[in-house]
C-alpha atoms as a PDB file:
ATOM      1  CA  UNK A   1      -9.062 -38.188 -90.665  1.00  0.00           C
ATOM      2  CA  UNK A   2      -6.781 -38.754 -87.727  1.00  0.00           C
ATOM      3  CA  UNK A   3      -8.489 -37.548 -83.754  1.00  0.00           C
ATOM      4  CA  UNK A   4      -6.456 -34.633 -83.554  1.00  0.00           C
ATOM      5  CA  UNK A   5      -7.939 -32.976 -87.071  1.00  0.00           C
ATOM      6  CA  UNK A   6     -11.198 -34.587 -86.053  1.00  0.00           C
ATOM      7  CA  UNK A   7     -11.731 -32.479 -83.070  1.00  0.00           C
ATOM      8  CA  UNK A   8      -9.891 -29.449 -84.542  1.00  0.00           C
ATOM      9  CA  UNK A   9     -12.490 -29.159 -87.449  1.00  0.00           C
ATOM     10  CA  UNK A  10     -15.505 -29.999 -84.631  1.00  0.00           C
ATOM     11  CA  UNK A  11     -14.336 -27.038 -82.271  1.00  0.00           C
ATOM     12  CA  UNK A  12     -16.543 -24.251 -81.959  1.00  0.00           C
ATOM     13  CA  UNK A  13     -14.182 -22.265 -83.457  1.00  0.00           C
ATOM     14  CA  UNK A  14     -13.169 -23.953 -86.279  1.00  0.00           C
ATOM     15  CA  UNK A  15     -15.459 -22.276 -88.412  1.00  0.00           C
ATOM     16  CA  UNK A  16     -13.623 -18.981 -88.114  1.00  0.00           C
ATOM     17  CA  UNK A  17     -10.410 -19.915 -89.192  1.00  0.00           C
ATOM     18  CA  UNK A  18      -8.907 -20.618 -92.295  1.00  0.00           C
ATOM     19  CA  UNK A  19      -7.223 -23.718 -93.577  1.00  0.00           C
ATOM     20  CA  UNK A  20      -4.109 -22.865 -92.412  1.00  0.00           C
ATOM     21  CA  UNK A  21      -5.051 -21.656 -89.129  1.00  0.00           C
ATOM     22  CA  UNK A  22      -7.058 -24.814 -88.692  1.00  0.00           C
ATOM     23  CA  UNK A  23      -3.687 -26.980 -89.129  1.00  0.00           C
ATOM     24  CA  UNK A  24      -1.588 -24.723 -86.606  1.00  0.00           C
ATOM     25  CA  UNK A  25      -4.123 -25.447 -84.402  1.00  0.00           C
ATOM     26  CA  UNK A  26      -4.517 -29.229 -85.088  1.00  0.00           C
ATOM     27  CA  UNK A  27      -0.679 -29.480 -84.821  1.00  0.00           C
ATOM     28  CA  UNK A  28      -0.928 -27.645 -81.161  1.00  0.00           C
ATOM     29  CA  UNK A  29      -3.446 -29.968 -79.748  1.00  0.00           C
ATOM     30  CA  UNK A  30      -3.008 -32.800 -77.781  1.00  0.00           C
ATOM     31  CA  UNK A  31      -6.248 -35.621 -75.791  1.00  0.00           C
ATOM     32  CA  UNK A  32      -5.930 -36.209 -71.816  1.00  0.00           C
ATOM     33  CA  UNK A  33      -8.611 -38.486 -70.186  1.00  0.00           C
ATOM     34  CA  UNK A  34      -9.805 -38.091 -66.872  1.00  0.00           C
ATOM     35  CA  UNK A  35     -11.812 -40.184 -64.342  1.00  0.00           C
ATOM     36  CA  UNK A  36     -14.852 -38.949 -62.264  1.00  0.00           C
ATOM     37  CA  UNK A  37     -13.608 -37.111 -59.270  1.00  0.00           C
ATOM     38  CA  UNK A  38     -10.046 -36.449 -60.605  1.00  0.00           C
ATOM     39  CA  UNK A  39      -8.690 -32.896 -61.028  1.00  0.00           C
ATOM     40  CA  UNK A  40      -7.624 -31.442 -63.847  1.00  0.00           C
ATOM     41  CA  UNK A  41      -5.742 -28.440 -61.451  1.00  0.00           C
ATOM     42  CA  UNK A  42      -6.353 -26.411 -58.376  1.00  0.00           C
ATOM     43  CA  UNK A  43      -6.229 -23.094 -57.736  1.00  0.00           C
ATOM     44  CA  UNK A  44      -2.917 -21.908 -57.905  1.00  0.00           C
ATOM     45  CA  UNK A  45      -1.483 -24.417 -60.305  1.00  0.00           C
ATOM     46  CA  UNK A  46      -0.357 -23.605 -63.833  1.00  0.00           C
ATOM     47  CA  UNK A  47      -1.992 -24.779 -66.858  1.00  0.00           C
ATOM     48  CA  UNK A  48      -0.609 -23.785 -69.781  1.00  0.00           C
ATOM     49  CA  UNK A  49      -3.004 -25.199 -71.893  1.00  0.00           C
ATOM     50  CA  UNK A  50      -6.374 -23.970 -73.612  1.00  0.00           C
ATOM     51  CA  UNK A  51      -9.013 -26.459 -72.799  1.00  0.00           C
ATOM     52  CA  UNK A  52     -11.473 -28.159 -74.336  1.00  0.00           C
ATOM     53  CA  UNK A  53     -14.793 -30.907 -73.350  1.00  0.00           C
ATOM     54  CA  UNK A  54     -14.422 -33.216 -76.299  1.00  0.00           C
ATOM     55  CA  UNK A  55     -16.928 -35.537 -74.080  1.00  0.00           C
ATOM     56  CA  UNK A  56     -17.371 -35.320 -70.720  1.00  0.00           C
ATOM     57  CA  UNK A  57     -18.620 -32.843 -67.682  1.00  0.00           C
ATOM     58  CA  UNK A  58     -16.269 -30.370 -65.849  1.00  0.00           C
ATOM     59  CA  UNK A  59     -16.698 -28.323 -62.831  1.00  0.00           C
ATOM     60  CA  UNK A  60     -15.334 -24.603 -62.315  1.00  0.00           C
ATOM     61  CA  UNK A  61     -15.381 -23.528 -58.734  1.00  0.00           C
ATOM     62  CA  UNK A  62     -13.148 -22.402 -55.621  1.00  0.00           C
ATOM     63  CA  UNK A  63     -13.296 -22.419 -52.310  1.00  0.00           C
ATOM     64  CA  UNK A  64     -12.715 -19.291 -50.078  1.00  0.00           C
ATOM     65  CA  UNK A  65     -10.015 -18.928 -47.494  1.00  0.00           C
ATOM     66  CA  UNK A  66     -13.664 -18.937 -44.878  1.00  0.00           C
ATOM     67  CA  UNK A  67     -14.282 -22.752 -46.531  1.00  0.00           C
ATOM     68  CA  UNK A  68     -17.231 -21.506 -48.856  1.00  0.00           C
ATOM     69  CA  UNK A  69     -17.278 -23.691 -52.105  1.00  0.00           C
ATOM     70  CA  UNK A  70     -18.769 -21.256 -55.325  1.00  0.00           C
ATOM     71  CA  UNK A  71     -18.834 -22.782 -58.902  1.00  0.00           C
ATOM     72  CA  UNK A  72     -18.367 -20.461 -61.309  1.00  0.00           C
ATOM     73  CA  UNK A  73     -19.423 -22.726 -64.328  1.00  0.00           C
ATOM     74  CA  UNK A  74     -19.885 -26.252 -65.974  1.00  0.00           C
ATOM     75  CA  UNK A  75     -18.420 -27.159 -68.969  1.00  0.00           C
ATOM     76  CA  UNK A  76     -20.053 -29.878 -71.323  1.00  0.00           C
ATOM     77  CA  UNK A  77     -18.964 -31.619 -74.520  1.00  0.00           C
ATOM     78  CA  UNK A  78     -17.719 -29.259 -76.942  1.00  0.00           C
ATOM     79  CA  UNK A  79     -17.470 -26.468 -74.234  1.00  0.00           C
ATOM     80  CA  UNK A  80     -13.889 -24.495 -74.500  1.00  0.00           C
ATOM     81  CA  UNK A  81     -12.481 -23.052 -71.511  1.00  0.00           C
ATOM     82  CA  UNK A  82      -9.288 -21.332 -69.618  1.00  0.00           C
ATOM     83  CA  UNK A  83      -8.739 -19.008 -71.967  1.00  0.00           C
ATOM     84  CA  UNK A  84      -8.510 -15.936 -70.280  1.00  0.00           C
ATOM     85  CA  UNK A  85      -5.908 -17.434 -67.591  1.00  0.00           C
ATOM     86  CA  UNK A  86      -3.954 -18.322 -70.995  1.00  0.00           C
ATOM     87  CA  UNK A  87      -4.173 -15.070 -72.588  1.00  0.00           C
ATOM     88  CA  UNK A  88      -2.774 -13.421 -69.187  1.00  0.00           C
ATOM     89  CA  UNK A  89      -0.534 -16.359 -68.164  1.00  0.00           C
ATOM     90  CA  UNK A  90      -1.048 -16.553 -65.059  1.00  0.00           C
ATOM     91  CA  UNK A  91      -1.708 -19.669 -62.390  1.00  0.00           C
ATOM     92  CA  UNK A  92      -5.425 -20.927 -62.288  1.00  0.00           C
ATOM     93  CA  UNK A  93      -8.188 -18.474 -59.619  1.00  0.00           C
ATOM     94  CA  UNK A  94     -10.216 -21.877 -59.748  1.00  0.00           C
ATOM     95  CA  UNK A  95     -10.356 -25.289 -59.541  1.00  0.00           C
ATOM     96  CA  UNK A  96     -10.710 -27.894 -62.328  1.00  0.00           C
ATOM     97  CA  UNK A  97     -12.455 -31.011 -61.768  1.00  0.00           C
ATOM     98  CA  UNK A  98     -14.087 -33.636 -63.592  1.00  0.00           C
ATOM     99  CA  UNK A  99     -18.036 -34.916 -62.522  1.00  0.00           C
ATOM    100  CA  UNK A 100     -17.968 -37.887 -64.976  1.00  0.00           C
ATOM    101  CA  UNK A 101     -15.207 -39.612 -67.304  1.00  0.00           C
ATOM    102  CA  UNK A 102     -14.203 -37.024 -69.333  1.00  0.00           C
ATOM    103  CA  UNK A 103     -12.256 -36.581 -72.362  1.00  0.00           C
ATOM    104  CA  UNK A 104     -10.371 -33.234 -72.818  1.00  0.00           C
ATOM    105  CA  UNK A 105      -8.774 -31.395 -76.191  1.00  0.00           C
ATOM    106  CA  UNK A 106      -5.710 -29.541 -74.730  1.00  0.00           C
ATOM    107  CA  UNK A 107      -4.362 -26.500 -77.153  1.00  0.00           C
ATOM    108  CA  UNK A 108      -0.967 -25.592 -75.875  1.00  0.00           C
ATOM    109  CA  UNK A 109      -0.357 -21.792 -74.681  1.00  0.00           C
ATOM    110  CA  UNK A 110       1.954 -21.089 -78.280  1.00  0.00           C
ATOM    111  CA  UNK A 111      -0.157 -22.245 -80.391  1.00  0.00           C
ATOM    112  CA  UNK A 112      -3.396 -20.524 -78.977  1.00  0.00           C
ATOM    113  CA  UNK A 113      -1.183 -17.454 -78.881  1.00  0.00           C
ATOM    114  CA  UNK A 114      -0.354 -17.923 -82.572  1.00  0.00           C
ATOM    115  CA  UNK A 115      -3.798 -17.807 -83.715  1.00  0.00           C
ATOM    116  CA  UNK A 116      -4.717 -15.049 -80.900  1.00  0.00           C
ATOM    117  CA  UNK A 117      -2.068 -12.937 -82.917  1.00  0.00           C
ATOM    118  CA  UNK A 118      -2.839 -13.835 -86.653  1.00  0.00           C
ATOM    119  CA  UNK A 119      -6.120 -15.103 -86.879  1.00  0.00           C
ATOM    120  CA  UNK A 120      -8.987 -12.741 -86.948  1.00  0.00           C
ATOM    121  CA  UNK A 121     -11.306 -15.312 -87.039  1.00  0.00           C
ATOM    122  CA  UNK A 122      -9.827 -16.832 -83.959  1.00  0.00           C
ATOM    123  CA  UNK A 123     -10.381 -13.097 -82.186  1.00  0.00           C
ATOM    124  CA  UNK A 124     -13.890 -13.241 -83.436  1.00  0.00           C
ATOM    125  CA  UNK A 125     -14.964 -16.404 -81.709  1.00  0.00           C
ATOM    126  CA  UNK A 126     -12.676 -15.131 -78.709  1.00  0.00           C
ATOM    127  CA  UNK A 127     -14.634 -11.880 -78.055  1.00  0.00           C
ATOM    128  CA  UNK A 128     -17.652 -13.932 -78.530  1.00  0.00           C
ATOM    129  CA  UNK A 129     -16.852 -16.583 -75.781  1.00  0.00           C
ATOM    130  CA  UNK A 130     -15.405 -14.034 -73.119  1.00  0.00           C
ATOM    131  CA  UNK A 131     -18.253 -12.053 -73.471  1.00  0.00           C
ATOM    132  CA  UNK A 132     -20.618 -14.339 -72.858  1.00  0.00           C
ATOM    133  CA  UNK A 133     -18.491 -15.823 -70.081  1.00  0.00           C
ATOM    134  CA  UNK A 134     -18.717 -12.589 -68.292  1.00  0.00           C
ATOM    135  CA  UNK A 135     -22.158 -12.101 -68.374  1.00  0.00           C
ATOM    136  CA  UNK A 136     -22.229 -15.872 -66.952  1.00  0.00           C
ATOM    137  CA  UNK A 137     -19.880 -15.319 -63.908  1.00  0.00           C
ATOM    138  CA  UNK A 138     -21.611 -11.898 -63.043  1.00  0.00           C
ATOM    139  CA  UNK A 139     -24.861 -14.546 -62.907  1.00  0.00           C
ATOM    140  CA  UNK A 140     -23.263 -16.478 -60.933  1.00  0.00           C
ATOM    141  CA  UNK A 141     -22.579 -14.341 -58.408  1.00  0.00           C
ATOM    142  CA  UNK A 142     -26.344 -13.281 -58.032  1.00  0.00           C
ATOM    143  CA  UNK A 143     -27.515 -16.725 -57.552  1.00  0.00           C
ATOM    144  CA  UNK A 144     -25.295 -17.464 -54.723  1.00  0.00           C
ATOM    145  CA  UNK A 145     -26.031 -14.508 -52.986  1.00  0.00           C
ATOM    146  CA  UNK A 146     -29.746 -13.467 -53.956  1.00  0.00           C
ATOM    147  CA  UNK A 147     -31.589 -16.862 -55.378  1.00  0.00           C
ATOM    148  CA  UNK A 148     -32.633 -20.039 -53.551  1.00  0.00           C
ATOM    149  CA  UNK A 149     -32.316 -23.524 -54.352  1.00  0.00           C
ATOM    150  CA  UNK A 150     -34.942 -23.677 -57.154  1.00  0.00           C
ATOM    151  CA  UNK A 151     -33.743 -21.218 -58.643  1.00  0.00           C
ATOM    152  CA  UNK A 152     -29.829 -22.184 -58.632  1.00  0.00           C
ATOM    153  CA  UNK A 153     -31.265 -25.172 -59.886  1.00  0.00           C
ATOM    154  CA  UNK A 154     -33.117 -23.994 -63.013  1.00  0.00           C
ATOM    155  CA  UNK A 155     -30.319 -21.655 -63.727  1.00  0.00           C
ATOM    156  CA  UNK A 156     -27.272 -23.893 -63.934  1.00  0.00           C
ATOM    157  CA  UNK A 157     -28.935 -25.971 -66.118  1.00  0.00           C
ATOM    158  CA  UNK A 158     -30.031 -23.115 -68.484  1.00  0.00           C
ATOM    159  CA  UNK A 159     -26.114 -22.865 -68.806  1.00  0.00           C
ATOM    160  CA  UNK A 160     -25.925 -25.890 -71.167  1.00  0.00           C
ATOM    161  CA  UNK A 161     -28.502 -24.316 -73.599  1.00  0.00           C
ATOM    162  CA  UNK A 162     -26.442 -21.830 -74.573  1.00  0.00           C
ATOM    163  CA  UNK A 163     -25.784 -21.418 -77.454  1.00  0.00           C
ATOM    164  CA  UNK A 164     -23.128 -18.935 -77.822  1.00  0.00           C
ATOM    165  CA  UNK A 165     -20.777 -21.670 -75.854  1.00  0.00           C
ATOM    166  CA  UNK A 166     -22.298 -24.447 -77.251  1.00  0.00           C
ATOM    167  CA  UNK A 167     -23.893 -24.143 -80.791  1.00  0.00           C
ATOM    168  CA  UNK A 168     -24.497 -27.753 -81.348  1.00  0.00           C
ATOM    169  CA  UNK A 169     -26.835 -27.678 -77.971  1.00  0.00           C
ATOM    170  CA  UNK A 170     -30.193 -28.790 -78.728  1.00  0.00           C
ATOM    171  CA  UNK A 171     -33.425 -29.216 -76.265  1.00  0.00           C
ATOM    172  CA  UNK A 172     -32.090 -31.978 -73.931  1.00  0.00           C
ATOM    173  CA  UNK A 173     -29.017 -32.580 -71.889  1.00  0.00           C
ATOM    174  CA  UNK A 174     -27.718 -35.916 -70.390  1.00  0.00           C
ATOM    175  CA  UNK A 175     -27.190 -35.165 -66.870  1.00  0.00           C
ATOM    176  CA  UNK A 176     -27.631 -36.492 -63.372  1.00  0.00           C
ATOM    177  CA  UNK A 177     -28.863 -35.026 -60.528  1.00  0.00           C
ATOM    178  CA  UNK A 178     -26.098 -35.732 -58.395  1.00  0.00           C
ATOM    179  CA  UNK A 179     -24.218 -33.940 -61.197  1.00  0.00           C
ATOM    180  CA  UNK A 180     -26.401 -30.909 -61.266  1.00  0.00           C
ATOM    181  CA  UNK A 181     -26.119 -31.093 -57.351  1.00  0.00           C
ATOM    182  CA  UNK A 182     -22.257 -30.606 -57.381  1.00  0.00           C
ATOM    183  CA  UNK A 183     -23.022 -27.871 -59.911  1.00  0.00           C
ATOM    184  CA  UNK A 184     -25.635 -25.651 -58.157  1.00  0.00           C
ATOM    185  CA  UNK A 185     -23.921 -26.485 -54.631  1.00  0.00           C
ATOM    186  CA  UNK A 186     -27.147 -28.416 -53.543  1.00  0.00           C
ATOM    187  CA  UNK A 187     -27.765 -31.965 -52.464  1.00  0.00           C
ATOM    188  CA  UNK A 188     -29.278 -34.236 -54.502  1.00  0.00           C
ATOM    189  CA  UNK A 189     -32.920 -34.598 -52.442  1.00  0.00           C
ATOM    190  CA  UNK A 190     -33.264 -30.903 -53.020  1.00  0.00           C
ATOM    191  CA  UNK A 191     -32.241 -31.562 -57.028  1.00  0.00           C
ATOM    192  CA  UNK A 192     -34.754 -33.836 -56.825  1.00  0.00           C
ATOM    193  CA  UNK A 193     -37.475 -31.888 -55.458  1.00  0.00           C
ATOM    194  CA  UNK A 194     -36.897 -28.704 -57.576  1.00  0.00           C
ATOM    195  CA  UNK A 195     -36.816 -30.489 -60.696  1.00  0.00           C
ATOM    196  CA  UNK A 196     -40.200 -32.238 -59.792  1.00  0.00           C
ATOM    197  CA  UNK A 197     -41.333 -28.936 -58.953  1.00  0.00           C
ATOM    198  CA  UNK A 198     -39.927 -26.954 -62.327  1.00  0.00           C
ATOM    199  CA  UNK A 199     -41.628 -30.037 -64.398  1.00  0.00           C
ATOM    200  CA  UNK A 200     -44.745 -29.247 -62.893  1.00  0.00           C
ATOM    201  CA  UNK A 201     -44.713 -25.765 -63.385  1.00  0.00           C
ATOM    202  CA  UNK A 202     -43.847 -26.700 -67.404  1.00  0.00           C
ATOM    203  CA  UNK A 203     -40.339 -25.841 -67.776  1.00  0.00           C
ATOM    204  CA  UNK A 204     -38.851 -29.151 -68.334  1.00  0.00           C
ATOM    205  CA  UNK A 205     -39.301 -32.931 -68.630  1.00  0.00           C
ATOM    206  CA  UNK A 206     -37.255 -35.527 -66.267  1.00  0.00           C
ATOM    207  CA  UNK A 207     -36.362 -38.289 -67.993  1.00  0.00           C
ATOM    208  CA  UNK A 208     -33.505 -41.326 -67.171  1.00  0.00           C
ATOM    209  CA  UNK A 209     -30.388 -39.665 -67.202  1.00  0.00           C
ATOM    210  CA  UNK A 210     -31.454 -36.862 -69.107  1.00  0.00           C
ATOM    211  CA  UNK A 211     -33.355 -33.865 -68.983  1.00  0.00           C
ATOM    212  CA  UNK A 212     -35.245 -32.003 -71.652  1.00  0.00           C
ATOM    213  CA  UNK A 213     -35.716 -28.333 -71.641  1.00  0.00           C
ATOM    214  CA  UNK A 214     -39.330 -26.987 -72.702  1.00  0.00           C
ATOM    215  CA  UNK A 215     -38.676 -23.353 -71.536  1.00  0.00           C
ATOM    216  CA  UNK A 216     -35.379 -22.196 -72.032  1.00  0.00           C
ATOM    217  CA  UNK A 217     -36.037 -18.603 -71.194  1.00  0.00           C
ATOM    218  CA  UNK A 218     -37.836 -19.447 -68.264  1.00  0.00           C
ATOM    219  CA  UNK A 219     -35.305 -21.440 -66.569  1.00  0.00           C
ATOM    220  CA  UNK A 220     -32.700 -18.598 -67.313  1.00  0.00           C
ATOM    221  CA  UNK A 221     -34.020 -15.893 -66.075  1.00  0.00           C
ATOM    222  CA  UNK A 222     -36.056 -17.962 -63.275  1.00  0.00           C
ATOM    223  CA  UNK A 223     -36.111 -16.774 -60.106  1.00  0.00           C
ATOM    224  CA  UNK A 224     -39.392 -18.573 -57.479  1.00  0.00           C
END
């Protein structure tokens, strides 16, 4: 099994599609590596590729035209994302950047448009994933505006526990806190402290590098 059929029959969505679809879609993908720090696009660039985290850790954000930085999401290893800037083709409303080495799974736009067109499996797993990508972004937007740094905290680290974008998640997640930082637009000393604080109160375990989750419920839907 060659790497591009490797990580076509891994994707989240290769369960929905048949054999055929599977091999237009192994035939339309292509691997990019990135270093820590580099971008993958800014806002305003085109992309015309479906993306997605074979390994790695991206960051979704912008910054407004007043300098205000938001992240929108993170996107972990077998995380797919872009897809609604594909579907429309249109330039990128966000920034792409990557918070570790990261190794990407690029679809091109024809080919995701092939299976967008004949695969209902494909438009299954699609509904799915912008559904649940809504629902994230409309978060979003309340814990910038109504949560403190806790909270932003506990809650942008529930996003890797989810299941819906990433089945294969399990109770732990290998992350740092200057990681988490860049993703709840924190520093690190207050990353620190709130995750010293959420352990305490029984929501999760720090360990080196990693963090385990022992309330997932709690730390979505936290909000001290």
């Amino acid at each position: 099994m060659n790497a591009r059929e490797d990580i076509a029959r891994s994707a989240i969505w290769a369960g929905e599609l048949t054999e055929e679809e599977l091999e237009r879609a192994r035939r339309g993908l292509t691997e990019r590596q990135f270093a820590k720090g580099a971008y993958i696009c800014h806002r305003g660039d085109r992309l015309d590729h479906w993306t997605g985290v074979v390994t790695g850790l991206v960051k979704i954000s912008a910054i407004s035209r007043d300098g205000k930085a938001m992240t929108f999401a993170g996107a972990t290893d077998g995380g797919w994302f872009g897809e609604g800037s594909v579907l429309k083709d249109e330039p990128r409303r966000y920034d792409l950047v990557v918070l570790r080495d990261t190794r990407l799974a690029m679809m091109t736009r024809s080919t995701f448009m092939w299976l967008y067109e004949n695969s209902r499996g494909f438009n299954r797993y699609l509904v799915r994933a912008l559904n649940e990508r809504m629902g994230q972004f409309i978060a979003t937007i309340e814990y910038d505006r109504i949560l403190g740094p806790k909270a932003r905290v506990a809650r942008n680290l529930s996003w890797f526990f989810n299941r819906v974008l990433y089945p294969n998640a399990g109770d732990s997640v290998e992350i740092s806190q200057e990681e988490l930082g860049l993703l709840a637009g924190v520093s690190r000393q207050v990353v620190n402290r709130s995750l010293q604080e959420l352990e305490d109160e029984g929501l999760l375990k720090v360990e080196h590098g990693r963090i385990v989750a022992l309330d997932i419920p709690g730390l979505m839907l936290y909000e001290a």
